[in-house]
C-alpha atoms as a PDB file:
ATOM      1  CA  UNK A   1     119.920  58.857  94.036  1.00  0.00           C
ATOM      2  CA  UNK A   2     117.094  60.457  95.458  1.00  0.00           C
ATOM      3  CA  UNK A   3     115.635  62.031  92.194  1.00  0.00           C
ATOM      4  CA  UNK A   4     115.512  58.628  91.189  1.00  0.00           C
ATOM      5  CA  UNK A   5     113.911  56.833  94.043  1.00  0.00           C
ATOM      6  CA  UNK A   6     111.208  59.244  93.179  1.00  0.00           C
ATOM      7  CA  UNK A   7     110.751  58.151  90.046  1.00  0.00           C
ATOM      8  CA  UNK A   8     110.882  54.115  90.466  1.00  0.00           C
ATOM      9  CA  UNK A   9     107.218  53.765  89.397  1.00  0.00           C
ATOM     10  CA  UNK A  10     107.790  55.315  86.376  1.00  0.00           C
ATOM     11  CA  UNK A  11     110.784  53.222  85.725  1.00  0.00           C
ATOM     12  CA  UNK A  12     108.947  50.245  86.260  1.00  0.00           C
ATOM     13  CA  UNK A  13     106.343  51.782  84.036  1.00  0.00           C
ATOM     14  CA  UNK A  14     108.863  51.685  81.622  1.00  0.00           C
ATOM     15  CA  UNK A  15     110.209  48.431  82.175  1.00  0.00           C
ATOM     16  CA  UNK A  16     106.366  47.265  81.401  1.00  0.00           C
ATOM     17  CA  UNK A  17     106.454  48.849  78.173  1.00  0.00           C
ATOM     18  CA  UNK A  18     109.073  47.182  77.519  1.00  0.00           C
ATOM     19  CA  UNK A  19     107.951  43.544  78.182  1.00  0.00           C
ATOM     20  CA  UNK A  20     104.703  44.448  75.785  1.00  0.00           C
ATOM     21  CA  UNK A  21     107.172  46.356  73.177  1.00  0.00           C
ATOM     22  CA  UNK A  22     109.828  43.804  72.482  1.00  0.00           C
ATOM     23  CA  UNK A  23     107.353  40.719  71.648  1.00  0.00           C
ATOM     24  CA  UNK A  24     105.558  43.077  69.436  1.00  0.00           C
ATOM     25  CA  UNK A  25     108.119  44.111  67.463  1.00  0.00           C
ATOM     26  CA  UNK A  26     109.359  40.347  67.406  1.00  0.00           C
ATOM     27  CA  UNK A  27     105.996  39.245  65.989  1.00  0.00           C
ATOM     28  CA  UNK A  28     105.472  36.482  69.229  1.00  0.00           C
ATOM     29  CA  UNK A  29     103.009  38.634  71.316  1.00  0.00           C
ATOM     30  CA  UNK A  30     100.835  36.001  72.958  1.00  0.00           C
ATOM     31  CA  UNK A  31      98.777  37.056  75.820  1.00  0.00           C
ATOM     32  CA  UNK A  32     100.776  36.081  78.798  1.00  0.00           C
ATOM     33  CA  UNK A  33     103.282  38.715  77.825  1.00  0.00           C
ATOM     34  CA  UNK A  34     100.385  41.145  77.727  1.00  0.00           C
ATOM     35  CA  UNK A  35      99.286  39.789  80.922  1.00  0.00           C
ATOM     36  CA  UNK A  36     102.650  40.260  82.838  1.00  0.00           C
ATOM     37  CA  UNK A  37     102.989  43.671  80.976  1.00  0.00           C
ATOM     38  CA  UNK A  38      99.967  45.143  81.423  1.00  0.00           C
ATOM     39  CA  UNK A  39     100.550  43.735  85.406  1.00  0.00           C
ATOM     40  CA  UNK A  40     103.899  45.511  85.859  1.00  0.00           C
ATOM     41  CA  UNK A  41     102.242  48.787  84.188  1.00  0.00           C
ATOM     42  CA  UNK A  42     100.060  49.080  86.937  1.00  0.00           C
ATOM     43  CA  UNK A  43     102.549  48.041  89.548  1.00  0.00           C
ATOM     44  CA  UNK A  44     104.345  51.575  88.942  1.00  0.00           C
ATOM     45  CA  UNK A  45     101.571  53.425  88.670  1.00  0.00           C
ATOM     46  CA  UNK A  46     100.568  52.526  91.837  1.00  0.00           C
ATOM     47  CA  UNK A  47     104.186  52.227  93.018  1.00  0.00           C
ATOM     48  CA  UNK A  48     104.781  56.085  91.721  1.00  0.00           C
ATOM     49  CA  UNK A  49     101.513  57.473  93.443  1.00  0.00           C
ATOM     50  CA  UNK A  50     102.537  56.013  96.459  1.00  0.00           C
ATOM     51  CA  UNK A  51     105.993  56.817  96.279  1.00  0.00           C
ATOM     52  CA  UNK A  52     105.072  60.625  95.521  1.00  0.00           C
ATOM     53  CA  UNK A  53     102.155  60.044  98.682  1.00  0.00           C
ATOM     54  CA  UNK A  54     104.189  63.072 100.579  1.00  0.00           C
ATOM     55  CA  UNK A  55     101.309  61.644 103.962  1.00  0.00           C
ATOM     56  CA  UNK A  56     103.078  59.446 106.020  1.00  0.00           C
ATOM     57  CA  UNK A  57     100.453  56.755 106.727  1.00  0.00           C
ATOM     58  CA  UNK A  58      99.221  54.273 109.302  1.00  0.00           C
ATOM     59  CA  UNK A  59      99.954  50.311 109.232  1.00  0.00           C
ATOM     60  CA  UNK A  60      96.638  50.142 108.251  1.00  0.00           C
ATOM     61  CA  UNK A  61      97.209  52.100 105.249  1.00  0.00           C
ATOM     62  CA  UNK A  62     100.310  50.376 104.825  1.00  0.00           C
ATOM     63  CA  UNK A  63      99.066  47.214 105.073  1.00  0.00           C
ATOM     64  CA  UNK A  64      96.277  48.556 102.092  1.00  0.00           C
ATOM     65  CA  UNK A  65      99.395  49.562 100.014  1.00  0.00           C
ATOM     66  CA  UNK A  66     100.807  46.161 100.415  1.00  0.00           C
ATOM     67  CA  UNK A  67      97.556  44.626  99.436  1.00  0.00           C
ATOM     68  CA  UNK A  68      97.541  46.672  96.199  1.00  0.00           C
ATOM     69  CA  UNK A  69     101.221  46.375  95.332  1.00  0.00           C
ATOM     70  CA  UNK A  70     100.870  42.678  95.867  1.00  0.00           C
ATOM     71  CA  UNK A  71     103.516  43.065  98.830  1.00  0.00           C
ATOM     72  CA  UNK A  72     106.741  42.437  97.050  1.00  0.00           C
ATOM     73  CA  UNK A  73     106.944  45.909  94.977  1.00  0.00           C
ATOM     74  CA  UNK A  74     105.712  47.493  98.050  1.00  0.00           C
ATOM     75  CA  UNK A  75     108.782  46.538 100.121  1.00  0.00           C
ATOM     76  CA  UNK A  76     110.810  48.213  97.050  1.00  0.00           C
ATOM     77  CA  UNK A  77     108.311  51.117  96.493  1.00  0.00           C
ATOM     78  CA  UNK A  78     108.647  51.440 100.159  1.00  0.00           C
ATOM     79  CA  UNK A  79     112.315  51.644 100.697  1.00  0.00           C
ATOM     80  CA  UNK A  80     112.277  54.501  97.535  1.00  0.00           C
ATOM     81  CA  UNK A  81     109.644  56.111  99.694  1.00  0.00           C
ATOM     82  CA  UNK A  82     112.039  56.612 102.735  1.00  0.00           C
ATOM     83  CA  UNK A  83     114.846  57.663 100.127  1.00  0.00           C
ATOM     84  CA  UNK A  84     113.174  59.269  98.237  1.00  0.00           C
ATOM     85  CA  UNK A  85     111.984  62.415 101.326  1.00  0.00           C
ATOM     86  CA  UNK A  86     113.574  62.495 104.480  1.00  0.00           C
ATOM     87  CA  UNK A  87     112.006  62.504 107.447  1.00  0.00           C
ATOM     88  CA  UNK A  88     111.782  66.245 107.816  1.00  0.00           C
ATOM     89  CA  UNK A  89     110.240  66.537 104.421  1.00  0.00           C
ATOM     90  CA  UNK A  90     107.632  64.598 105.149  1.00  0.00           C
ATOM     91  CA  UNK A  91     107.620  66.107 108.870  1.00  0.00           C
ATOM     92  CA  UNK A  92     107.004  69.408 107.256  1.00  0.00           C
ATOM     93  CA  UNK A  93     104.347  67.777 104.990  1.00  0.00           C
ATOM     94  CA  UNK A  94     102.124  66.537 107.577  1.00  0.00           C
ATOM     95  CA  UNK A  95     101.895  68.983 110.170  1.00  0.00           C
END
């Protein structure tokens, strides 16, 4: 399980390639579904480099994050976070 909380953004990557794949190959792309796929693309990209972020952070980073993530993937990018290293890992990291 913890391999693949560290790899959530790239399943969500995925996931985006998905919603742009399976219109395509329907023949009813319109550009909402490029829209919402090209969206959840760059969710987990930024939910993988922040996942993989071995820094701890501040709430003001945090709060940044959130901001970026458009706060409800961070809460999930979050939680994979604290699965993904333990405390000691990232204890180790940031000393």
């Amino acid at each position: 399980m913890k391999e693949l909380a560290k790899y959530s953004g790239a399943i969500v990557m995925l996931i985006g390639i998905l919603v742009l794949a399976i219109p395509f190959f329907q023949g009813t792309t319109t550009n909402t579904n490029l829209i919402i796929g090209f969206i959840i693309i760059i969710e987990g990209f930024l939910g993988y480099l922040y996942v993989n972020n071995m820094k701890k952070g501040s709430t003001l980073s945090n709060i940044i994050w959130a901001i970026l993530l458009l706060i409800i993937p961070f809460v999930i990018f979050y939680f994979a976070k604290k699965k993904a290293y333990s405390e000691e890992e990232l204890a180790l990291y940031n000393e």
